[in-house]
Protein backbone atom coordinates (compact mmCIF):
# COMPACT_ATOMS: atom_id res chain seq x y z
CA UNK A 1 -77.93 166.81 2.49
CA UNK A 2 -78.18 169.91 1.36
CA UNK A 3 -74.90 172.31 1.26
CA UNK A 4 -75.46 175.33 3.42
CA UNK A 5 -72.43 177.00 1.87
CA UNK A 6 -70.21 179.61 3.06
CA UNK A 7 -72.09 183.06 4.25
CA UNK A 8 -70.71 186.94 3.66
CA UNK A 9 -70.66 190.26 1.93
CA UNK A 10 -68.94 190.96 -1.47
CA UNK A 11 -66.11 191.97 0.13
CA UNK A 12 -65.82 189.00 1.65
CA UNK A 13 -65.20 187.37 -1.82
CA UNK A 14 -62.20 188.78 -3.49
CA UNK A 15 -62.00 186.52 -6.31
CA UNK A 16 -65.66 187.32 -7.35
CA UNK A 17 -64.56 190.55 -9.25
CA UNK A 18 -62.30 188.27 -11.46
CA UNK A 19 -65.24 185.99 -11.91
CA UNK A 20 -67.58 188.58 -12.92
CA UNK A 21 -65.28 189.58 -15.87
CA UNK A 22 -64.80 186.21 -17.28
CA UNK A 23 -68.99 185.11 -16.92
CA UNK A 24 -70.37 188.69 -18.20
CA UNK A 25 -68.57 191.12 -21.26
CA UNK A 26 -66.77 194.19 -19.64
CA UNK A 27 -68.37 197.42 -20.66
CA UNK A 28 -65.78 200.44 -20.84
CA UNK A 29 -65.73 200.80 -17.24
CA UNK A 30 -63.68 197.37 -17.71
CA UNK A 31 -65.92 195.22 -15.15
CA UNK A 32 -68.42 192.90 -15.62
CA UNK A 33 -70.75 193.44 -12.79
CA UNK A 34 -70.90 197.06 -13.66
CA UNK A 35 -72.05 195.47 -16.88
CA UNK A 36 -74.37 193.52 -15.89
CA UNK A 37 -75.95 195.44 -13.03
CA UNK A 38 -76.11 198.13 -15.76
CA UNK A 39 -77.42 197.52 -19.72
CA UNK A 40 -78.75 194.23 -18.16
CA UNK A 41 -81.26 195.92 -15.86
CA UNK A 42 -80.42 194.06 -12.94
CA UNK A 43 -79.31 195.13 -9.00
CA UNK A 44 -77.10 192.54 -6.96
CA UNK A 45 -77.88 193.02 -3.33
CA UNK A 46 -74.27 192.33 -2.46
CA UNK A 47 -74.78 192.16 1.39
CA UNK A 48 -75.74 188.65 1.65
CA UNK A 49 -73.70 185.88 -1.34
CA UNK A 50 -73.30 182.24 -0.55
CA UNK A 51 -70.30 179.87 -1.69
CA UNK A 52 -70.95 176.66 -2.71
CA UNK A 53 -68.26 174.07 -3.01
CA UNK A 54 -69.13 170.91 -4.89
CA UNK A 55 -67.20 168.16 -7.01
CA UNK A 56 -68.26 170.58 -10.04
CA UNK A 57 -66.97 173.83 -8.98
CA UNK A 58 -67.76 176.57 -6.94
CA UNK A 59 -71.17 178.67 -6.79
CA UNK A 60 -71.41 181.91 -5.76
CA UNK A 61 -75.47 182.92 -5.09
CA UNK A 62 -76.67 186.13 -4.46
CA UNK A 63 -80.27 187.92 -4.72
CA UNK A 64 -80.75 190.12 -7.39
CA UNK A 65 -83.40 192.62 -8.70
CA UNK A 66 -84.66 195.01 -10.73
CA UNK A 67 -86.90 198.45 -10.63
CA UNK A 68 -89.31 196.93 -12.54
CA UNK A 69 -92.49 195.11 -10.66
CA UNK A 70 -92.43 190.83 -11.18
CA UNK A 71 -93.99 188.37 -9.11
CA UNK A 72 -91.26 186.12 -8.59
CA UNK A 73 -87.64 186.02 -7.19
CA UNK A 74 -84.27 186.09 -8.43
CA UNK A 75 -81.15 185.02 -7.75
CA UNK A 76 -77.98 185.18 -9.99
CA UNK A 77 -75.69 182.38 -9.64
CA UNK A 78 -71.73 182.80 -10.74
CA UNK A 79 -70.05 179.23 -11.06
CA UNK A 80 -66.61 178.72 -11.65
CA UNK A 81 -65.47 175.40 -12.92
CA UNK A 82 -62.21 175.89 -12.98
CA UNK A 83 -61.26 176.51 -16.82
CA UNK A 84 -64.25 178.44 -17.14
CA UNK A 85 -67.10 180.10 -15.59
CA UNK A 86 -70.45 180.52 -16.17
CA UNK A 87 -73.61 182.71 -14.79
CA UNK A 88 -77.01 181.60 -14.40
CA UNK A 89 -80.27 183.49 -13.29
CA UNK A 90 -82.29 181.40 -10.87
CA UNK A 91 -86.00 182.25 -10.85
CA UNK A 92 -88.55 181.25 -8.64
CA UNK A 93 -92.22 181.60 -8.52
CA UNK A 94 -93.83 181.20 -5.52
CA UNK A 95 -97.14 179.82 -5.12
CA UNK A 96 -98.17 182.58 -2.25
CA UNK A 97 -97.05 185.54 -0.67
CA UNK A 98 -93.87 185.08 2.18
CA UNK A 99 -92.69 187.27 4.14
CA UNK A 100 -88.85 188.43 3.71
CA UNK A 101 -86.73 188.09 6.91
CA UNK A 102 -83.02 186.96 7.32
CA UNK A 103 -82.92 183.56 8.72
CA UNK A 104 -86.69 183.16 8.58
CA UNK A 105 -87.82 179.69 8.24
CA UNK A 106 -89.77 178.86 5.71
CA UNK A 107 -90.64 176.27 2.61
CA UNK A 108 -90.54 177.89 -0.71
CA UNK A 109 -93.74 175.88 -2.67
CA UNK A 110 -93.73 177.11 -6.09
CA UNK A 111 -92.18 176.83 -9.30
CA UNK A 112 -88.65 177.51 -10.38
CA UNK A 113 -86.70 177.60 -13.64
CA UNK A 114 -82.95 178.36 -14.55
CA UNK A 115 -81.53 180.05 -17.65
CA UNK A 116 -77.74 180.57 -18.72
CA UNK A 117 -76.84 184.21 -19.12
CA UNK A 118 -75.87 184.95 -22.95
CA UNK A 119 -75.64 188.14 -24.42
CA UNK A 120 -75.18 186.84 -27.76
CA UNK A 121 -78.86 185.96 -27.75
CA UNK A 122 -81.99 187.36 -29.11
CA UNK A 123 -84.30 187.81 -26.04
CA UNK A 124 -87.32 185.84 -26.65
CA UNK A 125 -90.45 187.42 -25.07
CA UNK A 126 -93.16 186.35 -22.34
CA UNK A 127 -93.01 182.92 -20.28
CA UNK A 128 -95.00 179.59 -20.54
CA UNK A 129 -95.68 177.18 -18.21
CA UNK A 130 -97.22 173.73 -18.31
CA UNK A 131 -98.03 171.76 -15.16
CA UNK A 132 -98.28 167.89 -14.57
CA UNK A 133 -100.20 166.85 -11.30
CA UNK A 134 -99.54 163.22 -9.77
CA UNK A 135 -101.34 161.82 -7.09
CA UNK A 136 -99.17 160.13 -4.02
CA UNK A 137 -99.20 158.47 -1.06
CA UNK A 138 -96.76 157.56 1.72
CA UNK A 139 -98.30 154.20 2.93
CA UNK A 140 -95.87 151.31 3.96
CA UNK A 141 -96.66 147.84 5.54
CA UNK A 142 -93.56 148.35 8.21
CA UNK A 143 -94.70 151.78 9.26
CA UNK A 144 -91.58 153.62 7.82
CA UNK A 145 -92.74 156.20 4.86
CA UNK A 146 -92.51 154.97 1.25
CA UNK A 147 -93.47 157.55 -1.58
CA UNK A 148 -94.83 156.01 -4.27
CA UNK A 149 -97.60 157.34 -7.16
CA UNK A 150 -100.65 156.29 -5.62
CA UNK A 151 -102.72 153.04 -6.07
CA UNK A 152 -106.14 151.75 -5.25
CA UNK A 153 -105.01 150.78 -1.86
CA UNK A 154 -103.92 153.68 -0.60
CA UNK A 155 -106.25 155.63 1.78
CA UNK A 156 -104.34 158.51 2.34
CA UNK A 157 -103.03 160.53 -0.70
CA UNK A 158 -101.42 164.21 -1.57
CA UNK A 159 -100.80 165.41 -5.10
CA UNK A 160 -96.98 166.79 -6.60
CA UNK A 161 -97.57 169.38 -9.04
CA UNK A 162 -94.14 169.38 -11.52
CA UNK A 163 -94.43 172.94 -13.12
CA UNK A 164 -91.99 173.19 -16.70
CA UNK A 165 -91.11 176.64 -18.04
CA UNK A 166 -90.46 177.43 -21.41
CA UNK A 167 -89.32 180.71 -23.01
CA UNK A 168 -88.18 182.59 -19.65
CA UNK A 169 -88.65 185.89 -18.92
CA UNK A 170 -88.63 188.98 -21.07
CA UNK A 171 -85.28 190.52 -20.60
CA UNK A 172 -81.87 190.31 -22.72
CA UNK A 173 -79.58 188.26 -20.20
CA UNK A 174 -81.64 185.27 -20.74
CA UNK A 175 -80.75 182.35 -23.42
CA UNK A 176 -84.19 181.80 -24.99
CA UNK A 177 -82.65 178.35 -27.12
CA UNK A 178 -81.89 177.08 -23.18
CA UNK A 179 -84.49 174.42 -21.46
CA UNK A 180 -85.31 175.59 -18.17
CA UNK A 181 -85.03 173.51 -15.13
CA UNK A 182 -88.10 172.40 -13.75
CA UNK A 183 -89.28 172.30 -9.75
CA UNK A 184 -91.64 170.38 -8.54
CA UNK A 185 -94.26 171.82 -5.73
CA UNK A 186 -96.31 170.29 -2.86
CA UNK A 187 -99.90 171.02 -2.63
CA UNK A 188 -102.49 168.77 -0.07
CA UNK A 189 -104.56 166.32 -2.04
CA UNK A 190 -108.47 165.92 -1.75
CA UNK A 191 -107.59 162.29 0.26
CA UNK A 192 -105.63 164.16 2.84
CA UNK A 193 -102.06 163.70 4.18
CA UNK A 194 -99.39 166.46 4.11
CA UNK A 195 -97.59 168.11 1.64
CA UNK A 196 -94.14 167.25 0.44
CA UNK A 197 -90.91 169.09 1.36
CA UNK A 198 -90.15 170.31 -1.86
CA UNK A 199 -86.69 169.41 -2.89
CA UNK A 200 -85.11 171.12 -6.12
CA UNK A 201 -83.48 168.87 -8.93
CA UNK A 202 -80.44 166.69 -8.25
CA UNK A 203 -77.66 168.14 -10.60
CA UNK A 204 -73.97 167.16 -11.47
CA UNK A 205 -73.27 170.40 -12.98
CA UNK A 206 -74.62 172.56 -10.91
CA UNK A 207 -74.39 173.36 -7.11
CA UNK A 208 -78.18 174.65 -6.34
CA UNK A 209 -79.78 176.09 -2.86
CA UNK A 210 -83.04 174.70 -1.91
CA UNK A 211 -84.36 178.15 -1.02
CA UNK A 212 -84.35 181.25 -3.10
CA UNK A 213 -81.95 183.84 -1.80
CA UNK A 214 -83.92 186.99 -0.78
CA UNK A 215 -83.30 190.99 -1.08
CA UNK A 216 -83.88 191.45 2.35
CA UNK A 217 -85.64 194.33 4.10
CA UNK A 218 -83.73 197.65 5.10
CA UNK A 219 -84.87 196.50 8.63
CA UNK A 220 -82.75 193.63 7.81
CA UNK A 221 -80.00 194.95 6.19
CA UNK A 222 -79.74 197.17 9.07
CA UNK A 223 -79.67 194.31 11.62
CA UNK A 224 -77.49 192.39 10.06
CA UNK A 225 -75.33 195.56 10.29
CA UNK A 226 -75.21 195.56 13.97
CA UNK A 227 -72.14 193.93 16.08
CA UNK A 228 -72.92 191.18 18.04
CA UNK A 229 -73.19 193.70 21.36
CA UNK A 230 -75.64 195.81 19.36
CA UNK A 231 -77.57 192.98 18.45
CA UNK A 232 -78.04 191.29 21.79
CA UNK A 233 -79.41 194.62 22.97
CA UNK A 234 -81.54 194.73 19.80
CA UNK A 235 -82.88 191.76 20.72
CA UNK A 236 -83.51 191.97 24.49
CA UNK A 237 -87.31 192.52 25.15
CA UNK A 238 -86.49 194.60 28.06
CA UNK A 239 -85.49 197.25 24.98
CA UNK A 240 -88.03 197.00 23.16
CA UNK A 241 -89.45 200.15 23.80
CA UNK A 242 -86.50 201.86 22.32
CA UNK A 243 -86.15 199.11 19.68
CA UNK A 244 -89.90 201.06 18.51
CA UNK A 245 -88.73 204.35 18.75
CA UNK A 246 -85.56 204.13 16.36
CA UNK A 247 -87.85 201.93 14.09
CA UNK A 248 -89.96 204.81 14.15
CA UNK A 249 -87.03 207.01 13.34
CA UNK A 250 -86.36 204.83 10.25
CA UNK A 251 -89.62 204.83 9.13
CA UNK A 252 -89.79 208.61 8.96
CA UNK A 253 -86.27 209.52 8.10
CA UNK A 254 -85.28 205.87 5.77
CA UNK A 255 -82.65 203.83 6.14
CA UNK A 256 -79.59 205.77 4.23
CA UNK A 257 -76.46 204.67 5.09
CA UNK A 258 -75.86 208.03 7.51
CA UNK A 259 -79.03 206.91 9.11
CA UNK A 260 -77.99 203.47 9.58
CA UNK A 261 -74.76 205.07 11.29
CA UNK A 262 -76.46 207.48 13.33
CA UNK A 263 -78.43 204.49 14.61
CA UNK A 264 -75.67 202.71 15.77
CA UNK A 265 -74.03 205.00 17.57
CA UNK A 266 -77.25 205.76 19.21
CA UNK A 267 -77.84 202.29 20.07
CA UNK A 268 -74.09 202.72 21.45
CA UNK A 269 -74.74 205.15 23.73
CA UNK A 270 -77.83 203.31 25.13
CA UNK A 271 -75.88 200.10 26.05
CA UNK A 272 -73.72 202.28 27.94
CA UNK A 273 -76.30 204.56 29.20
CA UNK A 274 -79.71 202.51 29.92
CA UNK A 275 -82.48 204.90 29.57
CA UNK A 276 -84.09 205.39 33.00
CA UNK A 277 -87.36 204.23 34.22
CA UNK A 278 -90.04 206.48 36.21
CA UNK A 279 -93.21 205.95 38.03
CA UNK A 280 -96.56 207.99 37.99
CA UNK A 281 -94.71 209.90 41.03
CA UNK A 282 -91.70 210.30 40.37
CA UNK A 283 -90.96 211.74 36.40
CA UNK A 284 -89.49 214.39 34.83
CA UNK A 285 -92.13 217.41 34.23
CA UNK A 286 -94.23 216.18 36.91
CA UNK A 287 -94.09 219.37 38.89
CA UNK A 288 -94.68 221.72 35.47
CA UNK A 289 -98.36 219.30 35.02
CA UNK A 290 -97.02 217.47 32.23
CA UNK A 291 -98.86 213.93 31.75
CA UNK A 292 -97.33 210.97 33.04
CA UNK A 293 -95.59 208.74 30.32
CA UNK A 294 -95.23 212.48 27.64
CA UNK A 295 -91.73 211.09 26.39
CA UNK A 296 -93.83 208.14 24.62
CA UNK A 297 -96.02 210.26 22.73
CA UNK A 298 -93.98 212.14 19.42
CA UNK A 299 -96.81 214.60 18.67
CA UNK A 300 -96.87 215.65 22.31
CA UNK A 301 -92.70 216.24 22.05
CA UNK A 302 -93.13 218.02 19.16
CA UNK A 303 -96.00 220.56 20.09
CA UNK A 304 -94.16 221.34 23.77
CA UNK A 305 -90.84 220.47 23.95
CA UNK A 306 -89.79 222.85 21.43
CA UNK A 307 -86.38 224.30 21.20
CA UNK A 308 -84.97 228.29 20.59
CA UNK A 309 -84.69 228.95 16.72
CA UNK A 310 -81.65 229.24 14.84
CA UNK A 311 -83.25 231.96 13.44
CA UNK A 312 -84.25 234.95 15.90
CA UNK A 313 -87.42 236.08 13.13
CA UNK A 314 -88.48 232.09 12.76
CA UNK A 315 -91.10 230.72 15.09
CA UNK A 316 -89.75 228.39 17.55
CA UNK A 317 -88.54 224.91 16.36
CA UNK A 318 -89.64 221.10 17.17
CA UNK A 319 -87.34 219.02 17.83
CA UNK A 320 -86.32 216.91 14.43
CA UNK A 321 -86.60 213.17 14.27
CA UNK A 322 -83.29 212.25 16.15
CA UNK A 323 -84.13 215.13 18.81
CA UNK A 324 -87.21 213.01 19.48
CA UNK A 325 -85.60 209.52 19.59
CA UNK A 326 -83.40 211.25 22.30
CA UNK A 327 -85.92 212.81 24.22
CA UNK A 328 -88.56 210.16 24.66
CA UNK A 329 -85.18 208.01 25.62
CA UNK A 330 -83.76 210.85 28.05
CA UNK A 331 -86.85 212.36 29.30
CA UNK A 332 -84.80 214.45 32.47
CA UNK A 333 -82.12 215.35 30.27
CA UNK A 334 -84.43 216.28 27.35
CA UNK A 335 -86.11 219.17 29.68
CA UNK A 336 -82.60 220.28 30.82
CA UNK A 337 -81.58 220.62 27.39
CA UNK A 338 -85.06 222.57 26.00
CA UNK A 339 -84.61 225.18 28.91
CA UNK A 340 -81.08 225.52 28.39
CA UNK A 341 -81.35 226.52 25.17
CA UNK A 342 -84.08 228.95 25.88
CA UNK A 343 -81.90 230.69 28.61
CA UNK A 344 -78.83 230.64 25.68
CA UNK A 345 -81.34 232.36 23.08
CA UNK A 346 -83.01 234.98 25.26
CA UNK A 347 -79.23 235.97 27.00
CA UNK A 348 -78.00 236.46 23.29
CA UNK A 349 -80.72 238.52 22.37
CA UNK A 350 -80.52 240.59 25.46
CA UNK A 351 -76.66 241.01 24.37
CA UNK A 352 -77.23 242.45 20.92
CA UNK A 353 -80.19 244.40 21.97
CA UNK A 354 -77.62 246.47 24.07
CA UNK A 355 -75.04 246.74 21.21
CA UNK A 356 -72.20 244.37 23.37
CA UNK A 357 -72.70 242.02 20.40
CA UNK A 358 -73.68 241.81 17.05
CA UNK A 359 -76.20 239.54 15.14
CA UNK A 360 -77.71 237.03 16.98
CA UNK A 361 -78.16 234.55 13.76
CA UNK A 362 -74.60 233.72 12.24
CA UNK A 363 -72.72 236.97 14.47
CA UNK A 364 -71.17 237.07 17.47
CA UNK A 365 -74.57 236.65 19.57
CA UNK A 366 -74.52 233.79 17.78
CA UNK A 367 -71.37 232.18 18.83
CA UNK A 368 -72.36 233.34 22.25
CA UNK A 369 -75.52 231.52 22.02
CA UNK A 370 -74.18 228.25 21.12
CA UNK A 371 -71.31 228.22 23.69
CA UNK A 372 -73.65 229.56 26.69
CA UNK A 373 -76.33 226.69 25.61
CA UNK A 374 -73.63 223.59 25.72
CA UNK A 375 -71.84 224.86 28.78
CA UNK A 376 -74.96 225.37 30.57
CA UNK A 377 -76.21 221.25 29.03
CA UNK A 378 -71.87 220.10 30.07
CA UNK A 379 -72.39 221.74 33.62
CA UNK A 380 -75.64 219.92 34.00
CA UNK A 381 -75.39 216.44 32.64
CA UNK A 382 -71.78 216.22 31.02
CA UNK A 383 -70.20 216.79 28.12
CA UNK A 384 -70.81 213.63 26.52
CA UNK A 385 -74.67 213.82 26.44
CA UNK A 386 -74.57 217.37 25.64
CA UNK A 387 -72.64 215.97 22.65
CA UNK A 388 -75.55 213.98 21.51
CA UNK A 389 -78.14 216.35 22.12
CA UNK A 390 -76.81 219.28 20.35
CA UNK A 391 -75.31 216.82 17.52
CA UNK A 392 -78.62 216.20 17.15
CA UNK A 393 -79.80 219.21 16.64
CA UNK A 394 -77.53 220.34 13.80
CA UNK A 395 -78.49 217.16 12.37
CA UNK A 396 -80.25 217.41 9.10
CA UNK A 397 -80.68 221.11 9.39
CA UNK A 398 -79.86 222.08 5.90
CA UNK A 399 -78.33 225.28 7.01
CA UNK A 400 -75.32 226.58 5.12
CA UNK A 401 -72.08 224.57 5.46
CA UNK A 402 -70.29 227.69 6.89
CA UNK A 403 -72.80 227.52 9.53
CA UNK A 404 -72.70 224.40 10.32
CA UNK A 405 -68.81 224.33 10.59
CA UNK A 406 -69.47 227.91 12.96
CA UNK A 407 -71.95 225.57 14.99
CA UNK A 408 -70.30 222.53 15.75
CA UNK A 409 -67.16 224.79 16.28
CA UNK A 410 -68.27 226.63 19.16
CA UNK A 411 -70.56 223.96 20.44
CA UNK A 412 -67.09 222.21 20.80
CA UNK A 413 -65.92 224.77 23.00
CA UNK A 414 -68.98 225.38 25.47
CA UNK A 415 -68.59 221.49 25.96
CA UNK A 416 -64.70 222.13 27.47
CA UNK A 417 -66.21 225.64 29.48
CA UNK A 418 -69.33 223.37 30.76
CA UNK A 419 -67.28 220.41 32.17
CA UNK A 420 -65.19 222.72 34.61
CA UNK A 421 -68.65 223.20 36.50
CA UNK A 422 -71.52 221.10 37.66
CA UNK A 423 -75.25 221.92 38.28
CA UNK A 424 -74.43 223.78 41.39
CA UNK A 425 -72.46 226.75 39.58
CA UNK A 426 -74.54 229.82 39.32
CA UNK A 427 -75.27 230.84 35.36
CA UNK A 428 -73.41 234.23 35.93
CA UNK A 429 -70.51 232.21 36.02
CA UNK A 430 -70.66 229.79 33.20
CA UNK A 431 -71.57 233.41 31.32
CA UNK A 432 -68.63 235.37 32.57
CA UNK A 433 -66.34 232.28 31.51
CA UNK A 434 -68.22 232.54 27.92
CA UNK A 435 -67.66 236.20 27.27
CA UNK A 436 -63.81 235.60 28.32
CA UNK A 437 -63.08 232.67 25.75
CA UNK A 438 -65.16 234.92 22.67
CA UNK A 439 -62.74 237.67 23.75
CA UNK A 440 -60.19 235.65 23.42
CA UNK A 441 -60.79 234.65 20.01
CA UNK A 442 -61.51 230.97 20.73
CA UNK A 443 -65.23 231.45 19.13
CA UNK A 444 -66.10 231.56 15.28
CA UNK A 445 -68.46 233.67 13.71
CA UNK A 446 -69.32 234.82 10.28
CA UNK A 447 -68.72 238.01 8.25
CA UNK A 448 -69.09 239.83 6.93
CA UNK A 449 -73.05 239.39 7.30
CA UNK A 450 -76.35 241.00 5.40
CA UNK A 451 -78.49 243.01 7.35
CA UNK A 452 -82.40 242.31 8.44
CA UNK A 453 -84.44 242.29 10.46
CA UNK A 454 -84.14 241.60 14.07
CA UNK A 455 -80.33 241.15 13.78
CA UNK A 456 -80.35 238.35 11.47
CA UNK A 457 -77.36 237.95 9.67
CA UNK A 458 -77.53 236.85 6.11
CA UNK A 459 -74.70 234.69 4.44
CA UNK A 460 -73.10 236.57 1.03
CA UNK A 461 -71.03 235.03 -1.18
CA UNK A 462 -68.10 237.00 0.26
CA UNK A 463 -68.86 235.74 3.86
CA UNK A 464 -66.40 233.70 5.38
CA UNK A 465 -65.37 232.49 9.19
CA UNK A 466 -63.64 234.48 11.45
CA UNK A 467 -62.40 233.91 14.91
CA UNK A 468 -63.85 236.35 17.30
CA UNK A 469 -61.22 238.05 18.48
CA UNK A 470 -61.45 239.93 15.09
């Protein structure tokens, strides 16, 4: 029976590090994985290792791979025995294209050889294999199977392919003086009958997996990721709608690690707020004509539900990739938001067109704009959506850090104006309460500014933030 080992992360392995240094040379950074996912061209997905324990030692298995294009799969294999330890690079060569998914179930039919790493050896280049096919059959007299090489009696047969590798692969970890392992593969004979589970080679020194450990997906890196709340939501059908969308937003945006933590909290915030469901009567936009079932179509979100620009001399914006996750999720609060912000950008304007303040890009206006736009969103549909949304927003924007700080600064404070009133309060009010918290000095804007066009204030190298009561 085949050990399934012990499952985790890197982390999860403390002693690993140690192991590393005694298998590999330290290079000057005084580790031996750096070393040898460094000079010896080599990545260690170090999400997914699994210890062995075995009479021999322990094994420590993990995928590992490199920029370079092969048609195979590797796995590196740390074993310590105790007094020693020793690394190996499992390869395998799969007869046919599999698809890579965590936990999938599958038979690996191919060939497979093993090499000791030794960096005191001369790389020997290119690979050679040589295959011996022998014809089986399973047939017993008391009906319980009995493999044997087949013989003229035997009616139904299958063939065992037993694939030997000499030479390895063309690389400078691998020991070219060390015989490869050998692995035998299944294939269905011309007589019939089924192929054979294939099985690697029984050894005493060595603690092997009967499947090749894979570099799995982002998708599945990402999943695996998830806490076990997030993943039974992941995996409810009744999401899967929204399961789409953020797989959407990963295949537009990638899977970087902020990504991956954007995602969760997103998928957070949908356990705890399920997004609603509407019928062809009863949806949001229905009374401005907009088409039943708009928040599943991104191009139509991006070419109407378009938000105020940052910049007063820009055309208007669409929503970014995370705006549209949220909108086709929130569809009600979407079109709340979208208007609000409208309202926010035209008020400002009207404010430094009459001189009461100044610059509505990165001035005053501008921390009027942002604090009018998330009280208006807190007053409607809380603070804590309003959070998301305009989050959202600044997400990704590449503006200037200063701005950004100036942003999500008096964002902050709308949010705290906006959840002192509800849907009911007229705008004049959220407004007046505004004006009195800028004169106050509770808002941030920047200066000193550049001048252009339409009031848009450009950033110098001598601008820095200032509360507004200065």
């Amino acid at each position: 029976m085949e050990n399934s080992g012990i499952k985790g992360h890197f982390k999860d392995f403390p002693e690993l590090e140690s192991l590393f240094d005694k298998a590999m040379p330290k290079n000057n950074s005084g580790h031996g994985k750096a070393k040898a996912v460094g000079i010896y061209d080599f990545k260690i997905d170090s999400t997914f290792i699994t210890k062995r324990v075995g009479p021999k030692g322990t094994s420590y298995t993990m995928a590992i791979y490199r920029d370079s294009t092969y048609k195979f799969i590797e796995n590196l294999i740390i074993c310590d025995r105790g007094n020693f330890t020793e690394a190996y690079i499992m390869s395998y060569f799969p007869d046919s294209e599999f698809e890579k998914k965590e936990n999938a179930q599958y038979h690996f039919i191919g060939g497979m050889s093993l090499a000791k790493i030794d960096y005191g050896k001369v790389p020997k280049a290119g690979i050679s294999c040589a295959s011996v096919t022998v014809t089986y059959c399973d047939y017993s007299d008391n009906n319980t199977p009995n493999t044997h090489v087949a013989g003229p009696n035997c009616g139904t047969t299958y063939n065992i392919t037993t694939t030997l590798c000499h030479g390895i692969l063309t690389s400078d970890y691998f020991n070219p003086e060390m015989q490869p392992m050998q692995f035998i593969r299944g294939t269905r004979g011309s007589g019939g009958g089924s192929s054979s589970n294939p099985t690697p080679p029984n050894s005493t020194d060595f603690n092997l997996t009967t499947q090749p450990q894979l570099t799995l997906s982002a998708e599945a890196q990402f999943y695996r990721g998830l806490s076990a709340t997030q993943k039974v939501f992941w995996n409810n059908t009744a999401n899967a709608t929204v399961v789409a969308n953020i797989k959407e937003f990963f295949r537009i945006e990638g899977y970087t690690q902020d990504n991956r933590t954007m995602m969760e909290d997103v998928i957070d915030v949908l356990i705890s707020n399920p997004s609603p469901i509407y019928t062809a009567n009863n949806y949001p936009g229905i009374d401005d004509d907009m088409p039943y079932r708009w928040w599943q179509d991104s191009n139509y979100i991006k070419n109407n539900l378009q938000i105020a620009p940052e910049n007063p001399n820009a055309p208007v914006e669409a929503p970014n990739s995370l705006e549209v996750l949220l909108f086709k999720t929130y569809p009600q609060l979407a079109l709340l938001h979208i208007n609000n912000s409208i309202n926010a950008m035209n008020r400002a304007e009207e404010l430094v067109d009459t001189s009461v303040y100044t610059h509505a890009h990165n001035g005053k206006g501008d921390a009027f704009r942002h604090a009018y736009w998330n009280a208006l969103d807190a007053a409607e549909f809380g603070a804590f959506f309003t959070k998301v949304f305009t989050d959202a927003h600044e997400w990704n924007s590449g503006n200037h850090p200063l701005e950004t700080a100036m942003d999500f600064h008096n964002n902050g404070v709308g949010r705290l104006i906006g959840e002192n009133y509800s849907f009911t309060t007229p705008d004049s009010v959220i407004e007046a309460m505004v004006h009195t918290f800028l004169g106050n000095g509770d808002l941030k804007y920047l200066s000193p500014l550049g001048e252009s066009q339409n009031n848009y204030g450009q950033i110098l190298q001598s601008t820095t933030i200032k509360f507004t009561n200065q």
